[in-house]
PDB file of N, CA and C in Angstrom:
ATOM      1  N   UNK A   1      20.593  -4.018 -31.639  1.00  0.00           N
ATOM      2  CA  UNK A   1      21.526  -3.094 -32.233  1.00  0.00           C
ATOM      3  C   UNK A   1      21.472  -1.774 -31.465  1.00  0.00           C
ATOM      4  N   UNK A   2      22.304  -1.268 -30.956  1.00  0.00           N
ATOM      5  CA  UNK A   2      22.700  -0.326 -30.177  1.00  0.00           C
ATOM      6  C   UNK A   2      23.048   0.841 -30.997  1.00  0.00           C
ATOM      7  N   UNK A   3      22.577   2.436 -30.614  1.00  0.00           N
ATOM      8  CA  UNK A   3      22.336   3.461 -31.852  1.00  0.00           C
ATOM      9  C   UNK A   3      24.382   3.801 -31.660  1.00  0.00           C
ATOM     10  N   UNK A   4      24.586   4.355 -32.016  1.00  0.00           N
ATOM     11  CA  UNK A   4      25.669   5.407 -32.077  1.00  0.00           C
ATOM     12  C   UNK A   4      25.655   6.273 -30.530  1.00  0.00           C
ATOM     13  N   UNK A   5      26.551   6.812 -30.007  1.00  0.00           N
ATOM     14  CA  UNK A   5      26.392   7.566 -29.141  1.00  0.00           C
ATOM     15  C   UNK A   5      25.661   7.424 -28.171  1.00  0.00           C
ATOM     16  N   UNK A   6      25.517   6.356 -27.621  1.00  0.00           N
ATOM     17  CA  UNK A   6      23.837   6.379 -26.650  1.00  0.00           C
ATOM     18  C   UNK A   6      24.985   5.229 -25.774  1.00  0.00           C
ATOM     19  N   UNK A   7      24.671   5.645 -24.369  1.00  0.00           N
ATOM     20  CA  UNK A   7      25.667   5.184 -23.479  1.00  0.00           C
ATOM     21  C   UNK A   7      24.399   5.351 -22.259  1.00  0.00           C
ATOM     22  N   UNK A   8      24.883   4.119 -21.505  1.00  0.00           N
ATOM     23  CA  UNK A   8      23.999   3.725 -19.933  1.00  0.00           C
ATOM     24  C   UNK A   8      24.467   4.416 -19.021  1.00  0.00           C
ATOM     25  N   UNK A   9      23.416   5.151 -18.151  1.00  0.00           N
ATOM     26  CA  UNK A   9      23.653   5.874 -17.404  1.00  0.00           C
ATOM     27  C   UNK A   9      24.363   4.500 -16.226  1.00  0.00           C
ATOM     28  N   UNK A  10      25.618   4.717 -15.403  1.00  0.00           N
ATOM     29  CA  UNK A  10      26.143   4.260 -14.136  1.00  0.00           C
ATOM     30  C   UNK A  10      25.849   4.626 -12.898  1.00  0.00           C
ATOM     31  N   UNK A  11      24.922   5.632 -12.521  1.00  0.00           N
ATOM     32  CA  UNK A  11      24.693   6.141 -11.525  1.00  0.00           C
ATOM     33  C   UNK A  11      23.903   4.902 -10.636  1.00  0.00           C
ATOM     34  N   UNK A  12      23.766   4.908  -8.998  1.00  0.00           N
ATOM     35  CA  UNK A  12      23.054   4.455  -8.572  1.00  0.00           C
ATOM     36  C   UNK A  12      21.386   4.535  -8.745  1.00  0.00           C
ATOM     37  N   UNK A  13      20.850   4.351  -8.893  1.00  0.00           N
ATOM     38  CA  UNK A  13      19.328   4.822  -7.968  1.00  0.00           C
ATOM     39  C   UNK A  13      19.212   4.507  -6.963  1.00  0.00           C
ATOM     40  N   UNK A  14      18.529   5.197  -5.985  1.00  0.00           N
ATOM     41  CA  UNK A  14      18.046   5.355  -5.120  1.00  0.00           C
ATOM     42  C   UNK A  14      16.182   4.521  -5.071  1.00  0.00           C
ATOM     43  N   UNK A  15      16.011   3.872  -4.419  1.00  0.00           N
ATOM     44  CA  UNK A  15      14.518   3.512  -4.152  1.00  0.00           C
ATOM     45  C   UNK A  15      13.426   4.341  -4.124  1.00  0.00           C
ATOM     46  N   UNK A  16      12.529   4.389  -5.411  1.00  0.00           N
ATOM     47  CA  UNK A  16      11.503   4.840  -5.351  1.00  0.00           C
ATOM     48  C   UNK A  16      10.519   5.123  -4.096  1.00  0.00           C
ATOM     49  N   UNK A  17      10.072   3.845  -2.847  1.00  0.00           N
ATOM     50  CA  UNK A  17       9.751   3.597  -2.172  1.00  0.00           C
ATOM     51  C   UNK A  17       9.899   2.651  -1.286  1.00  0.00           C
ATOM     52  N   UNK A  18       9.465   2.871  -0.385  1.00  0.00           N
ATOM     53  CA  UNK A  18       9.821   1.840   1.094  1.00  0.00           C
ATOM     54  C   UNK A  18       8.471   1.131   1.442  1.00  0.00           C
ATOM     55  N   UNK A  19       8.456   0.080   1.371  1.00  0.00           N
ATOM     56  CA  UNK A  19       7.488  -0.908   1.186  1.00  0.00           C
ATOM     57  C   UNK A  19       7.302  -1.711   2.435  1.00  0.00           C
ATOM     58  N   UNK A  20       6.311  -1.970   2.796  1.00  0.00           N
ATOM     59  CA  UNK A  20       5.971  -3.419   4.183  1.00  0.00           C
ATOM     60  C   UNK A  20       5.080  -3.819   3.893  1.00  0.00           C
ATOM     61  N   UNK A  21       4.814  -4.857   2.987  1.00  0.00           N
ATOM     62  CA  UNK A  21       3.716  -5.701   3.508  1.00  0.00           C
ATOM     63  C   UNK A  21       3.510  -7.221   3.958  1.00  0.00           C
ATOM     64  N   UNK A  22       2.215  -7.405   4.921  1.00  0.00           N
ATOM     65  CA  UNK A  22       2.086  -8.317   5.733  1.00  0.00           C
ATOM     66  C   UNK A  22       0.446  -8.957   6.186  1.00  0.00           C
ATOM     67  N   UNK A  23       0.237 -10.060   6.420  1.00  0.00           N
ATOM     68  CA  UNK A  23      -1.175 -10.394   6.471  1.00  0.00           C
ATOM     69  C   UNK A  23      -1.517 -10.033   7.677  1.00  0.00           C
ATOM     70  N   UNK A  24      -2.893  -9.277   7.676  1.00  0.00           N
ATOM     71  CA  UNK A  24      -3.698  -9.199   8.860  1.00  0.00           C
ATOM     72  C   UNK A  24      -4.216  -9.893   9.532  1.00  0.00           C
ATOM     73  N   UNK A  25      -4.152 -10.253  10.494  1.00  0.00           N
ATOM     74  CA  UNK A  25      -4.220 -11.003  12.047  1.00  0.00           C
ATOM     75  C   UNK A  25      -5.725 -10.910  12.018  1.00  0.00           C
ATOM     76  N   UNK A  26      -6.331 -12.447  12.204  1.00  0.00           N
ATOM     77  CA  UNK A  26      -7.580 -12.762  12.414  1.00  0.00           C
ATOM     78  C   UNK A  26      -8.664 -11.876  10.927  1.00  0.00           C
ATOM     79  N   UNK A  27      -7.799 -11.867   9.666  1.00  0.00           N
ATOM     80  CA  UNK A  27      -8.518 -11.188   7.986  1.00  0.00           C
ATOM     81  C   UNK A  27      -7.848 -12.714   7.102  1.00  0.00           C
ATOM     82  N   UNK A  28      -8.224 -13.786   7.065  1.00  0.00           N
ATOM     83  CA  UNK A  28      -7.909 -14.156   5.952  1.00  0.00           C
ATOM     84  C   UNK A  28      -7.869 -13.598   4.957  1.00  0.00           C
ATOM     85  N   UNK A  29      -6.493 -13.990   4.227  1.00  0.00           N
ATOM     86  CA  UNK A  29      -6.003 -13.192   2.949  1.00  0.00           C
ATOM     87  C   UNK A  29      -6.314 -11.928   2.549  1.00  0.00           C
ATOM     88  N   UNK A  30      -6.275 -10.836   3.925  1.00  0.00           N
ATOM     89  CA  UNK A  30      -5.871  -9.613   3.375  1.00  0.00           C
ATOM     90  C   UNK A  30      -4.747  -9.401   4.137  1.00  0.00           C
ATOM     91  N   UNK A  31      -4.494  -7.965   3.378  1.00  0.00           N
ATOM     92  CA  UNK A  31      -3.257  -7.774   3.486  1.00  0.00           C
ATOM     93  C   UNK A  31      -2.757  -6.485   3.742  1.00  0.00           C
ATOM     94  N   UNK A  32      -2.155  -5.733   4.861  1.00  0.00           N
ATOM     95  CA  UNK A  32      -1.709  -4.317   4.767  1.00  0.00           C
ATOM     96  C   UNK A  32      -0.356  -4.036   4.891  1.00  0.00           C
ATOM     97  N   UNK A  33      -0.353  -2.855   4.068  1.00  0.00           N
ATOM     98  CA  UNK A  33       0.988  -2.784   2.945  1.00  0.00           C
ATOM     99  C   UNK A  33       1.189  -1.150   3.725  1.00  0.00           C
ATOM    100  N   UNK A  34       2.210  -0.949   4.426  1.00  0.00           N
ATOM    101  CA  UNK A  34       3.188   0.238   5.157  1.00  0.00           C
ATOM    102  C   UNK A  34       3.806   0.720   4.007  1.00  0.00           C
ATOM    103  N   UNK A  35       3.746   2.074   3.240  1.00  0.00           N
ATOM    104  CA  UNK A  35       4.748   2.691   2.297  1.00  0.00           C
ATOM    105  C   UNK A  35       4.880   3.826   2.167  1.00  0.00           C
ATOM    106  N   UNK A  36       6.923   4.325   2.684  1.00  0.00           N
ATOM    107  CA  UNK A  36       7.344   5.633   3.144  1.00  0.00           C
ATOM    108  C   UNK A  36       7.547   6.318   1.935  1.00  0.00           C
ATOM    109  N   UNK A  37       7.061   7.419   1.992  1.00  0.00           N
ATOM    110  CA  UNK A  37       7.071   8.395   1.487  1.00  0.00           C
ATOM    111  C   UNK A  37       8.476   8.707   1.000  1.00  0.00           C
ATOM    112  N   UNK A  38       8.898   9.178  -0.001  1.00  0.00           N
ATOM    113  CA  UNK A  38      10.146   9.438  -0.471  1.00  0.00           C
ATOM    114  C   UNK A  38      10.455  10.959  -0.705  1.00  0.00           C
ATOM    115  N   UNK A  39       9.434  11.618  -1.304  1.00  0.00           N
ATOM    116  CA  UNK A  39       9.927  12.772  -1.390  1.00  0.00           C
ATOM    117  C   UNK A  39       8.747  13.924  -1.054  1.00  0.00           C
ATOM    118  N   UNK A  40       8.717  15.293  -1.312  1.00  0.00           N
ATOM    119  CA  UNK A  40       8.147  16.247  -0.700  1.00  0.00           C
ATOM    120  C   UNK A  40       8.147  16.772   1.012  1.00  0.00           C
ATOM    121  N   UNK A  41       7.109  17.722   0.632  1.00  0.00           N
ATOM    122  CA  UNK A  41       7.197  17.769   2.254  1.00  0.00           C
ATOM    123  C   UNK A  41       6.851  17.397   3.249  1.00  0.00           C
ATOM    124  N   UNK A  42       6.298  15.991   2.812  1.00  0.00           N
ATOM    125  CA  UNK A  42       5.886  15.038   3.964  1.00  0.00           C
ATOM    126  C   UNK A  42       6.835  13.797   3.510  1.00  0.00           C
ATOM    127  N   UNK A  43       8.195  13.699   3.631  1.00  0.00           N
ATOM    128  CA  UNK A  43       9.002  12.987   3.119  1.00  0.00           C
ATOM    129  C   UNK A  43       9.341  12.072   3.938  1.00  0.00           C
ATOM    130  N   UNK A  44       9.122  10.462   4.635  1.00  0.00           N
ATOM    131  CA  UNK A  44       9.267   9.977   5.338  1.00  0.00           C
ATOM    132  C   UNK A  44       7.986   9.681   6.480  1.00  0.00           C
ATOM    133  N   UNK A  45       6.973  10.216   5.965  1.00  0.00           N
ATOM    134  CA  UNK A  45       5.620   9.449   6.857  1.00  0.00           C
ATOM    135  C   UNK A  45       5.375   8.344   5.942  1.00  0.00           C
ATOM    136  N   UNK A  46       4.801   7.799   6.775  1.00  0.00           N
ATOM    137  CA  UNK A  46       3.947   6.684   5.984  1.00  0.00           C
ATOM    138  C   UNK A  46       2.690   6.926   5.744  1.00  0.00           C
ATOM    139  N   UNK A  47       2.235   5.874   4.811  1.00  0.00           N
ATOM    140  CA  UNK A  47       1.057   5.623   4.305  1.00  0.00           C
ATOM    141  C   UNK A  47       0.603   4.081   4.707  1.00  0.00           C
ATOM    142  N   UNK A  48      -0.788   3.520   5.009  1.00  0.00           N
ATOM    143  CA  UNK A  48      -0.946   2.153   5.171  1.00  0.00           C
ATOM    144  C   UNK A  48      -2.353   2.186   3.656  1.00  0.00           C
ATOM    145  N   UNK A  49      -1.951   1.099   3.662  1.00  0.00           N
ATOM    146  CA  UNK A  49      -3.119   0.350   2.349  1.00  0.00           C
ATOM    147  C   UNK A  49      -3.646  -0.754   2.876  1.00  0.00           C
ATOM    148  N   UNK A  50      -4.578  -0.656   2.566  1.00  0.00           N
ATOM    149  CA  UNK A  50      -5.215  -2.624   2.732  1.00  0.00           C
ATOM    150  C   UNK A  50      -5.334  -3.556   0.994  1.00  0.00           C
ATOM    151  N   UNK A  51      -5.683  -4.290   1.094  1.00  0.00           N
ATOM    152  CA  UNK A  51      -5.819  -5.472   0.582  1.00  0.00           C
ATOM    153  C   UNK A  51      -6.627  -6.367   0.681  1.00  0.00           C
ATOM    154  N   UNK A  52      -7.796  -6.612  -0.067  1.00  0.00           N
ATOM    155  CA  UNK A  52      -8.937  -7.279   0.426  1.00  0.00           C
ATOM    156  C   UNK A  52      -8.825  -8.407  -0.089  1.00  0.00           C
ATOM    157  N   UNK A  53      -9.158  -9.983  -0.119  1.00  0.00           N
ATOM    158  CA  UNK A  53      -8.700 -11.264  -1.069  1.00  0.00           C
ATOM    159  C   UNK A  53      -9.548 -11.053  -2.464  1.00  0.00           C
ATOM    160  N   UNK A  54      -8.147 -11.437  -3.282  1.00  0.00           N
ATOM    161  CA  UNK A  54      -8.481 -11.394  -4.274  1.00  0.00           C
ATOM    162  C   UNK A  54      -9.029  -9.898  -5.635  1.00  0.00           C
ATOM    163  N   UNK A  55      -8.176  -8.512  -4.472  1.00  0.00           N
ATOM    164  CA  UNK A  55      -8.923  -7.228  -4.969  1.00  0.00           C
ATOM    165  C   UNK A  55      -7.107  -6.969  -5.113  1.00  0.00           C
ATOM    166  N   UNK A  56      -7.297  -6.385  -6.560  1.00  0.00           N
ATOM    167  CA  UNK A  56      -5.700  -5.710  -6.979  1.00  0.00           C
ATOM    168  C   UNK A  56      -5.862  -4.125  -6.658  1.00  0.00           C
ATOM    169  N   UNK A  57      -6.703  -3.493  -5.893  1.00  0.00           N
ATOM    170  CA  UNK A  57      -6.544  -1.854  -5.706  1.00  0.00           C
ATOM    171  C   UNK A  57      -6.743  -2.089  -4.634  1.00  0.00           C
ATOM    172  N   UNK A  58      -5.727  -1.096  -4.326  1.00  0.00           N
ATOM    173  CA  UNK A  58      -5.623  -0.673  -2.455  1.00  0.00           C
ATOM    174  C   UNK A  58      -7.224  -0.112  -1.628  1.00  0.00           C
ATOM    175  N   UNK A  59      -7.219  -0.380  -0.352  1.00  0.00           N
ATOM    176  CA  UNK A  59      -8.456   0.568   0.339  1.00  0.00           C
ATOM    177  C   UNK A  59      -7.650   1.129   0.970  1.00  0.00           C
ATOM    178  N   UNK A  60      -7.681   2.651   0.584  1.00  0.00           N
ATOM    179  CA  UNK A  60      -6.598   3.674   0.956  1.00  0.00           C
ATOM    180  C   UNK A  60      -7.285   4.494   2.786  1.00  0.00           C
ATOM    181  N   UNK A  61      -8.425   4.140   2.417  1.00  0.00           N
ATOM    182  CA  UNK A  61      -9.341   4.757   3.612  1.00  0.00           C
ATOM    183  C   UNK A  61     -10.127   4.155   4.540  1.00  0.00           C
ATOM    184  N   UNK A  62     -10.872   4.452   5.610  1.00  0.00           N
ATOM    185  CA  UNK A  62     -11.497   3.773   6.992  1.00  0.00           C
ATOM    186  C   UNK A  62     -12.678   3.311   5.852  1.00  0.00           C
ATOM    187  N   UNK A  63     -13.185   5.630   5.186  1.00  0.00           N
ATOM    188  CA  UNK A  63     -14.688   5.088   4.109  1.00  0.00           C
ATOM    189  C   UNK A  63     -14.576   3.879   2.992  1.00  0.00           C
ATOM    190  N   UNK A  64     -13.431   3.661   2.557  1.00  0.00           N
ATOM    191  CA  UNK A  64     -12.675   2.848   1.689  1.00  0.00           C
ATOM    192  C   UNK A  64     -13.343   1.348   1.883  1.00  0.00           C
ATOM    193  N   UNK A  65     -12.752   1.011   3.373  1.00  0.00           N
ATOM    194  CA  UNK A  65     -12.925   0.034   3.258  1.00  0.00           C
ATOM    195  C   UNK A  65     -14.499  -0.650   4.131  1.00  0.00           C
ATOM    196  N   UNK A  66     -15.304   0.681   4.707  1.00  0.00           N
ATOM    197  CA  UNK A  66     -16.176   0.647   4.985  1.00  0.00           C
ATOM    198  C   UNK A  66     -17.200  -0.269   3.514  1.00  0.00           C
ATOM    199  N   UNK A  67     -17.441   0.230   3.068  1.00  0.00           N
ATOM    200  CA  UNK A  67     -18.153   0.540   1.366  1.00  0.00           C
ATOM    201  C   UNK A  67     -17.781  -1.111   1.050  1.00  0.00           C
ATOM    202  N   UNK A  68     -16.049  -1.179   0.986  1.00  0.00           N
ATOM    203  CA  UNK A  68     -15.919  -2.476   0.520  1.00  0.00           C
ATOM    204  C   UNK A  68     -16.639  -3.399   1.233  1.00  0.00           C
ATOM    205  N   UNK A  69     -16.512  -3.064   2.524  1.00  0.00           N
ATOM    206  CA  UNK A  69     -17.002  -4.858   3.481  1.00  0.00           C
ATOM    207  C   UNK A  69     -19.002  -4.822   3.416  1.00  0.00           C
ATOM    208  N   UNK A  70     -19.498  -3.418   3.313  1.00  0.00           N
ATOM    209  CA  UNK A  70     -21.054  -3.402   3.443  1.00  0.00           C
ATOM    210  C   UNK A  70     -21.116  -3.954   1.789  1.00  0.00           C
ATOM    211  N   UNK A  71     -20.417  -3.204   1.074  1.00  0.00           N
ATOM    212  CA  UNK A  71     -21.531  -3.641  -0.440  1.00  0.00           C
ATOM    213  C   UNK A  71     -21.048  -4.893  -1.146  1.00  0.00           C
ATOM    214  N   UNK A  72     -19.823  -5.200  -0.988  1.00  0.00           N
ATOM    215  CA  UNK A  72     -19.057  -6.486  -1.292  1.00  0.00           C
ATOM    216  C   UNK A  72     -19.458  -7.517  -1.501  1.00  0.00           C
ATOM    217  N   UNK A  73     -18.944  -7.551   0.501  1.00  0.00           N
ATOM    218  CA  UNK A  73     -18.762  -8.976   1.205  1.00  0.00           C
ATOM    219  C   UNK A  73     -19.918  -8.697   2.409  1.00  0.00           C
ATOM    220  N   UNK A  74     -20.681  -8.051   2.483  1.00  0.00           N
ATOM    221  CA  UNK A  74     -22.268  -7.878   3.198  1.00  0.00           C
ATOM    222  C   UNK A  74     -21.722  -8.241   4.365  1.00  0.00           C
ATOM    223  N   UNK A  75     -20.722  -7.679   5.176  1.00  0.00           N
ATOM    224  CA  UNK A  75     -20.526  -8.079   6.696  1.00  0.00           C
ATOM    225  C   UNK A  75     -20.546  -6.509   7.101  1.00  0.00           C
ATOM    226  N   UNK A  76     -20.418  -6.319   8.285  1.00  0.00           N
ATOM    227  CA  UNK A  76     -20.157  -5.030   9.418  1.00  0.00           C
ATOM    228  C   UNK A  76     -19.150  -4.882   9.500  1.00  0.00           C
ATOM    229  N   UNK A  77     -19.138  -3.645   9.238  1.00  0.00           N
ATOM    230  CA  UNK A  77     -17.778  -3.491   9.289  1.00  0.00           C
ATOM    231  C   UNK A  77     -17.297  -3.085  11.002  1.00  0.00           C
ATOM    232  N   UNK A  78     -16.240  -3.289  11.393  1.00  0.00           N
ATOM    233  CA  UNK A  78     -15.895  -3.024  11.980  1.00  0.00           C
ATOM    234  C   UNK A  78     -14.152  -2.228  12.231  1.00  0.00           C
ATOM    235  N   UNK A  79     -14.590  -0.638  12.772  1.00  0.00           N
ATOM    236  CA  UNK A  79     -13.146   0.083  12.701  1.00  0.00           C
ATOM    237  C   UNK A  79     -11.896  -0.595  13.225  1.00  0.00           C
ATOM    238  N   UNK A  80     -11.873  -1.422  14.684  1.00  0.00           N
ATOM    239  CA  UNK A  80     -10.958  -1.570  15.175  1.00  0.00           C
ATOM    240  C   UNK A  80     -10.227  -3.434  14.687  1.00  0.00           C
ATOM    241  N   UNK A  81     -10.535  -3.755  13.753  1.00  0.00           N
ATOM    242  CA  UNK A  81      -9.721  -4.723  12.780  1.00  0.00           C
ATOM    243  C   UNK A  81      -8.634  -4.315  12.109  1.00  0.00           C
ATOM    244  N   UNK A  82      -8.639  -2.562  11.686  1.00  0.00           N
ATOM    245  CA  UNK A  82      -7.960  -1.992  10.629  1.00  0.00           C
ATOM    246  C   UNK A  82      -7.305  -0.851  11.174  1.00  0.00           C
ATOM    247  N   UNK A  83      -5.981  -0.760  11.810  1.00  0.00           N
ATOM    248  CA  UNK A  83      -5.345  -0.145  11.667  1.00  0.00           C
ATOM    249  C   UNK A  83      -4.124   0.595  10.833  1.00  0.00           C
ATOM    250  N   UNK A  84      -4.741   2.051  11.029  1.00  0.00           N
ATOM    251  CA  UNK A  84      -4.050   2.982  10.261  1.00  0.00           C
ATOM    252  C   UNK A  84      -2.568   3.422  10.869  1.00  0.00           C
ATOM    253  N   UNK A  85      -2.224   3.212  12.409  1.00  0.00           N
ATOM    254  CA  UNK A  85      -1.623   3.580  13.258  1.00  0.00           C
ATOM    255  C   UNK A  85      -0.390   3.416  12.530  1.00  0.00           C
ATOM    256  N   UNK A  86       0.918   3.877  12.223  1.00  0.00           N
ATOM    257  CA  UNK A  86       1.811   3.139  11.609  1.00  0.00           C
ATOM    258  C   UNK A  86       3.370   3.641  12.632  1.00  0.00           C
ATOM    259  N   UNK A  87       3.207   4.024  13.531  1.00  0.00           N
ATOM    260  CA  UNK A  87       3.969   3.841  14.951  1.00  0.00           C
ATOM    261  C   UNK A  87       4.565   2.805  15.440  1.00  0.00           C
TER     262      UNK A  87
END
């Protein structure tokens, strides 16, 4: 039942965000996720996330995902698996 007076907005929206994600090369089932910035004054950089298997929160950081792979999954981490580069 629909009130009196109350009418749907027609306007477009516009996309919250700009999204990429894709599996990492030689990471079974993880995953890094490219997402542009929409508004402020860094409006249009990106951001990269990872995805570790089976983990629903992003590793937003290098320390991020340092922490994850030593206390986790007890391997070495290594920096150059994980790029931040988004060029």
């Amino acid at each position: 039942m629909r009130k009196k007076g109350f009418s749907i907005a027609t306007t477009l929206l516009r996309p919250t965000r700009i999204a990429h994600r894709a599996p990492v090369p030689h990471k079974p089932g993880w995953e890094r996720k490219k997402v542009q910035r929409q508004s402020g004054a860094t409006k249009g950089q990106w951001d990269v996330y990872y995805y570790a298997p089976g983990l629903r929160t992003a590793l937003r950081s290098r320390p991020d995902i340092k922490a994850y792979c030593e206390n986790n999954l007890k391997v070495k981490y290594k920096a150059d698996e994980y790029d931040f580069v988004t060029g």
